[in-house]
C-alpha atoms as a PDB file:
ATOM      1  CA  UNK A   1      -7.497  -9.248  10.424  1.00  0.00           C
ATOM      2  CA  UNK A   2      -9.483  -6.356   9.331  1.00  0.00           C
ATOM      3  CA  UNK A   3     -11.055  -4.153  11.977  1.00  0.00           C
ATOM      4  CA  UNK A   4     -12.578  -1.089  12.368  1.00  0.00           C
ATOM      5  CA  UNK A   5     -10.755   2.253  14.182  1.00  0.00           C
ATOM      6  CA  UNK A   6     -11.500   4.626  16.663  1.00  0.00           C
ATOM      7  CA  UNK A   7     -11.590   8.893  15.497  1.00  0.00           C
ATOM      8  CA  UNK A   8      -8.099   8.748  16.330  1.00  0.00           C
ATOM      9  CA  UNK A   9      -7.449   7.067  13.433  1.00  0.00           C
ATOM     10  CA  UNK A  10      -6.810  10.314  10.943  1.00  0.00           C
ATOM     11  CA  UNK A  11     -10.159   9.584   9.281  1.00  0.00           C
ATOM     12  CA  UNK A  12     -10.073   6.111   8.140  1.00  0.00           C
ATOM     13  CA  UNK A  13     -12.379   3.563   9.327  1.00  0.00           C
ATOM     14  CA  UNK A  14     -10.916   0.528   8.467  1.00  0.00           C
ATOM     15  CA  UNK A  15      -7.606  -1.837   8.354  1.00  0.00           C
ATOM     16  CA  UNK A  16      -5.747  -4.474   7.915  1.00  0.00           C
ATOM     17  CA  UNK A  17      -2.286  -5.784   9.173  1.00  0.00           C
ATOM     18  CA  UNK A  18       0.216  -6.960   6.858  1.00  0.00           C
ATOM     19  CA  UNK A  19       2.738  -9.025   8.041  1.00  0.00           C
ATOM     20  CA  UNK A  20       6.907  -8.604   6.588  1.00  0.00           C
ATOM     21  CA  UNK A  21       8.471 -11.717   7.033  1.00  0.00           C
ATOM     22  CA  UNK A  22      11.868 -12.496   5.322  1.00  0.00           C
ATOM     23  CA  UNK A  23      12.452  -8.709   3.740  1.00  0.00           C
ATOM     24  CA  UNK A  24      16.276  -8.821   2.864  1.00  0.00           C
ATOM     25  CA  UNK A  25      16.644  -5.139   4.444  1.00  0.00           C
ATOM     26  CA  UNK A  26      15.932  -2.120   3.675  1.00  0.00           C
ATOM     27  CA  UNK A  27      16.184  -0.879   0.136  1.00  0.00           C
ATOM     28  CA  UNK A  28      14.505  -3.879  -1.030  1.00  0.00           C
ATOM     29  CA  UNK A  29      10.576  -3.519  -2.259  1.00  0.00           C
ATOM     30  CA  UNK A  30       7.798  -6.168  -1.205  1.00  0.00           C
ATOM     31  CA  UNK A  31       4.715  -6.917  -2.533  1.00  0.00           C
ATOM     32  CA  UNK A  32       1.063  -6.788  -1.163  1.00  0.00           C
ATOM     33  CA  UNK A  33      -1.752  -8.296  -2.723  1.00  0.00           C
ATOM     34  CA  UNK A  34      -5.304  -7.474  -1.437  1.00  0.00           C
ATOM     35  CA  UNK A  35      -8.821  -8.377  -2.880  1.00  0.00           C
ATOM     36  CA  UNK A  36      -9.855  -4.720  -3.714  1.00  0.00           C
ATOM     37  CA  UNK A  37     -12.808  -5.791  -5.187  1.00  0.00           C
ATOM     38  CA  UNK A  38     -14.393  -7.566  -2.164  1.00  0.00           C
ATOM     39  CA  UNK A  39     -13.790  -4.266   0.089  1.00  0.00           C
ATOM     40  CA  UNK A  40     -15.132  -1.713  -2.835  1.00  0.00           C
ATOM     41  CA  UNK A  41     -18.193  -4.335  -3.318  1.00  0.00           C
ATOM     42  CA  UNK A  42     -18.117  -3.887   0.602  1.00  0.00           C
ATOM     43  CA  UNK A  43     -18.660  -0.297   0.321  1.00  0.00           C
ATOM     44  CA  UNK A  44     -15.344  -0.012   2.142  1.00  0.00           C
ATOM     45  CA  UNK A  45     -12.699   0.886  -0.004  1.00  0.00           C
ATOM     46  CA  UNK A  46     -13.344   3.632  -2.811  1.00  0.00           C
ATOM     47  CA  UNK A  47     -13.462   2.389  -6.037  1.00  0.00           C
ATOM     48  CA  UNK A  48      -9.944   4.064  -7.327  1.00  0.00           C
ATOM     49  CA  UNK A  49      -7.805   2.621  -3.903  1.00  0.00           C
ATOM     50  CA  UNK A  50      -7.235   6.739  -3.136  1.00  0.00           C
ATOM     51  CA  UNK A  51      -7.756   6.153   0.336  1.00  0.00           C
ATOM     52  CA  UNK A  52      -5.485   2.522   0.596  1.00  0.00           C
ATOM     53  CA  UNK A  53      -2.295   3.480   2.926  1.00  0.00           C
ATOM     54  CA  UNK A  54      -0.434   1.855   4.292  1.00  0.00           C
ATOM     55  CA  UNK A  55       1.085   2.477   7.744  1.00  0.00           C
ATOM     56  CA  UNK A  56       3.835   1.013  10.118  1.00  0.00           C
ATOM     57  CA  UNK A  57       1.334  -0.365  12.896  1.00  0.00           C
ATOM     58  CA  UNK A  58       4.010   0.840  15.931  1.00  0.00           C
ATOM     59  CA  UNK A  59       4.196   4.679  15.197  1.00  0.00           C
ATOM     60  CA  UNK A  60       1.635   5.300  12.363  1.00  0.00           C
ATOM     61  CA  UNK A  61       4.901   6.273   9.637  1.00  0.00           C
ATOM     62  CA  UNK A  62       3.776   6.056   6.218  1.00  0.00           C
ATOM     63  CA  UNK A  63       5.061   3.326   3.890  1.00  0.00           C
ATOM     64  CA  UNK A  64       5.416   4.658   0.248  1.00  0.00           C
ATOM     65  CA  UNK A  65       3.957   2.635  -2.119  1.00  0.00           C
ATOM     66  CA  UNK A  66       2.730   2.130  -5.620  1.00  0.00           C
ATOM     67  CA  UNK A  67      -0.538   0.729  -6.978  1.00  0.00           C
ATOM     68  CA  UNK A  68       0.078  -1.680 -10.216  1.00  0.00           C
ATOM     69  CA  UNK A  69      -1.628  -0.486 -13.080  1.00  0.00           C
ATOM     70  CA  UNK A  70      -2.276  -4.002 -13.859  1.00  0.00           C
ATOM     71  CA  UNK A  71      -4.645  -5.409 -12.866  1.00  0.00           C
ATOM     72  CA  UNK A  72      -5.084  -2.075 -10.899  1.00  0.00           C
ATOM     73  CA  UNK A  73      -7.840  -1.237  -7.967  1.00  0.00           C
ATOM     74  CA  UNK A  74     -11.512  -3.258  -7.702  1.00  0.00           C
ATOM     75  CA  UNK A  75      -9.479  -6.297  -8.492  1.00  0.00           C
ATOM     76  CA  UNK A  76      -9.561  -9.494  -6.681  1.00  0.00           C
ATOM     77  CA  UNK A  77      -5.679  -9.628  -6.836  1.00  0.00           C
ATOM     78  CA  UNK A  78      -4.862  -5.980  -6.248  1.00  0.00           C
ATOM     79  CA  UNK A  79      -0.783  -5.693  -5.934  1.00  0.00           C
ATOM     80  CA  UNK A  80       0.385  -2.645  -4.413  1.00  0.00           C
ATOM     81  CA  UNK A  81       4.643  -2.278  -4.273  1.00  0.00           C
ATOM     82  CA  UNK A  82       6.123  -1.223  -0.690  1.00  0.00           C
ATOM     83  CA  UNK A  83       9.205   0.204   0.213  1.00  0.00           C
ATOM     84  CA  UNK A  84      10.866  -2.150   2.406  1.00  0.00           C
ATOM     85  CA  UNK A  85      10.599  -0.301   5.989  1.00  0.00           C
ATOM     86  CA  UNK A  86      13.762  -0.405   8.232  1.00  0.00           C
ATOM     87  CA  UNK A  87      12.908  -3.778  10.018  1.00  0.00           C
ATOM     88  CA  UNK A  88      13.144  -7.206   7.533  1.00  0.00           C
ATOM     89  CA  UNK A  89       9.886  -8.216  10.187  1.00  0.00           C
ATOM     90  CA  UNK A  90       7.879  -5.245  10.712  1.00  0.00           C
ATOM     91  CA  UNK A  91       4.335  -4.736  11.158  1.00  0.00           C
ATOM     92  CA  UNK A  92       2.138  -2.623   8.900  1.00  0.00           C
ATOM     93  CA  UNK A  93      -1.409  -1.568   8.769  1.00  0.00           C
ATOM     94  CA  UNK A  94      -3.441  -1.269   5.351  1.00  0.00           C
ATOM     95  CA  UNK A  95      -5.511   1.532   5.971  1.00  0.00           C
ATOM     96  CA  UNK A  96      -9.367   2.292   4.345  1.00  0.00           C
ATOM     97  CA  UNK A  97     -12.383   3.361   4.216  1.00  0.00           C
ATOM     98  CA  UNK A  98     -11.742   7.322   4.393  1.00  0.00           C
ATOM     99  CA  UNK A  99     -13.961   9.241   1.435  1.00  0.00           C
ATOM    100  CA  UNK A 100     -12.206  12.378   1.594  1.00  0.00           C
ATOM    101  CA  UNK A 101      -8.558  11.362   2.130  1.00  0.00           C
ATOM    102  CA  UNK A 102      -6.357  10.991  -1.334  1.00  0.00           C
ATOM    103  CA  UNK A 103      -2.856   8.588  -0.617  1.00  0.00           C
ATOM    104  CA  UNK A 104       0.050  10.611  -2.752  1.00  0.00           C
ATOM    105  CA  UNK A 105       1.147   7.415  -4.850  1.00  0.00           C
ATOM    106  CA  UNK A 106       5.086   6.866  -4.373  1.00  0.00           C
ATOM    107  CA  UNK A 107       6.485   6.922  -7.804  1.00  0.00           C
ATOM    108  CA  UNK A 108       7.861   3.890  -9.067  1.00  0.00           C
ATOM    109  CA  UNK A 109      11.602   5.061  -9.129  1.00  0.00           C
ATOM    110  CA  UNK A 110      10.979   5.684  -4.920  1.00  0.00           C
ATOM    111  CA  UNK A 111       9.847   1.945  -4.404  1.00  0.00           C
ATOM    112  CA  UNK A 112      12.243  -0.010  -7.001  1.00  0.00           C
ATOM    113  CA  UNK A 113      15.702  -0.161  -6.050  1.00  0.00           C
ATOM    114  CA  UNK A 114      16.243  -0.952 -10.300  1.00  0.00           C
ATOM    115  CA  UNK A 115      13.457   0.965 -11.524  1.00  0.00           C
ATOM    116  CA  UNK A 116      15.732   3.946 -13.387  1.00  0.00           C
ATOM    117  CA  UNK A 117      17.931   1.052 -15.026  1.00  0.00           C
ATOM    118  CA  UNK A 118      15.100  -0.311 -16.319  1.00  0.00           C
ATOM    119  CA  UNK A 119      11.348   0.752 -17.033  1.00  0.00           C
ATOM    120  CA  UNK A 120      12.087   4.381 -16.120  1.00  0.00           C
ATOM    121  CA  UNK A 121      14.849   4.592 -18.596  1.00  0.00           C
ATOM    122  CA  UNK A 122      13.086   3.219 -21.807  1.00  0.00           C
ATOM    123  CA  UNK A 123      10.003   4.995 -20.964  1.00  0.00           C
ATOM    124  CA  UNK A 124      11.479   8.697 -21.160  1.00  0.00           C
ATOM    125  CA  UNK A 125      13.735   7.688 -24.530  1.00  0.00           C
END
């Protein structure tokens, strides 16, 4: 349910929760798809997904994760890639709406378990 937040929110005004249900454990990575476009037509997402982050709701932790280049941000079907956090049911909030705050993207080879025995590998031959 989005909502807004409070100052004490490190600058964002906006989020979401996203419910992990069924995450094998940790080590695993779990995709989140989000209508980007309806919250940067909103006026409450910038138009690049810098300030998407994603959060575990109980102590505020960051969750790496990686934005798909495809389709990539202002997209109705926006995936981003998490790292699994510690709990196979854990709570997370998608954080917004902050116009000076920048998310450092994970890279890919931090969120797939796979990603250096595949992609990664072809890519740098």
């Amino acid at each position: 349910v989005p909502g807004a937040l409070g100052a004490s929110s490190g600058g964002f005004a906006f989020r979401r929760a996203v419910e992990l249900t069924g995450v094998p454990s940790v080590g695993h990575e779990v995709r989140v798809v989000v209508d980007t476009a309806a919250l940067v037509a909103a006026g409450k997402m910038r138009p690049d997904c810098a300030d998407a982050a994603f959060r575990i709701a109980s102590s505020g932790a960051a969750v790496r994760a990686w934005l798909d280049p495809v389709p990539g941000c202002n997209a109705p079907h926006t995936a981003f890639w998490l790292s699994a956090p510690s709990s196979p049911a854990a709570s997370l909030h998608l954080r917004y709406g902050s116009a000076g705050h920048s998310e450092a993207r994970a890279d890919p080879a931090d969120v797939f378990v796979a990603w250096g025995a595949t992609a990664g590998d072809a890519a740098a031959r």
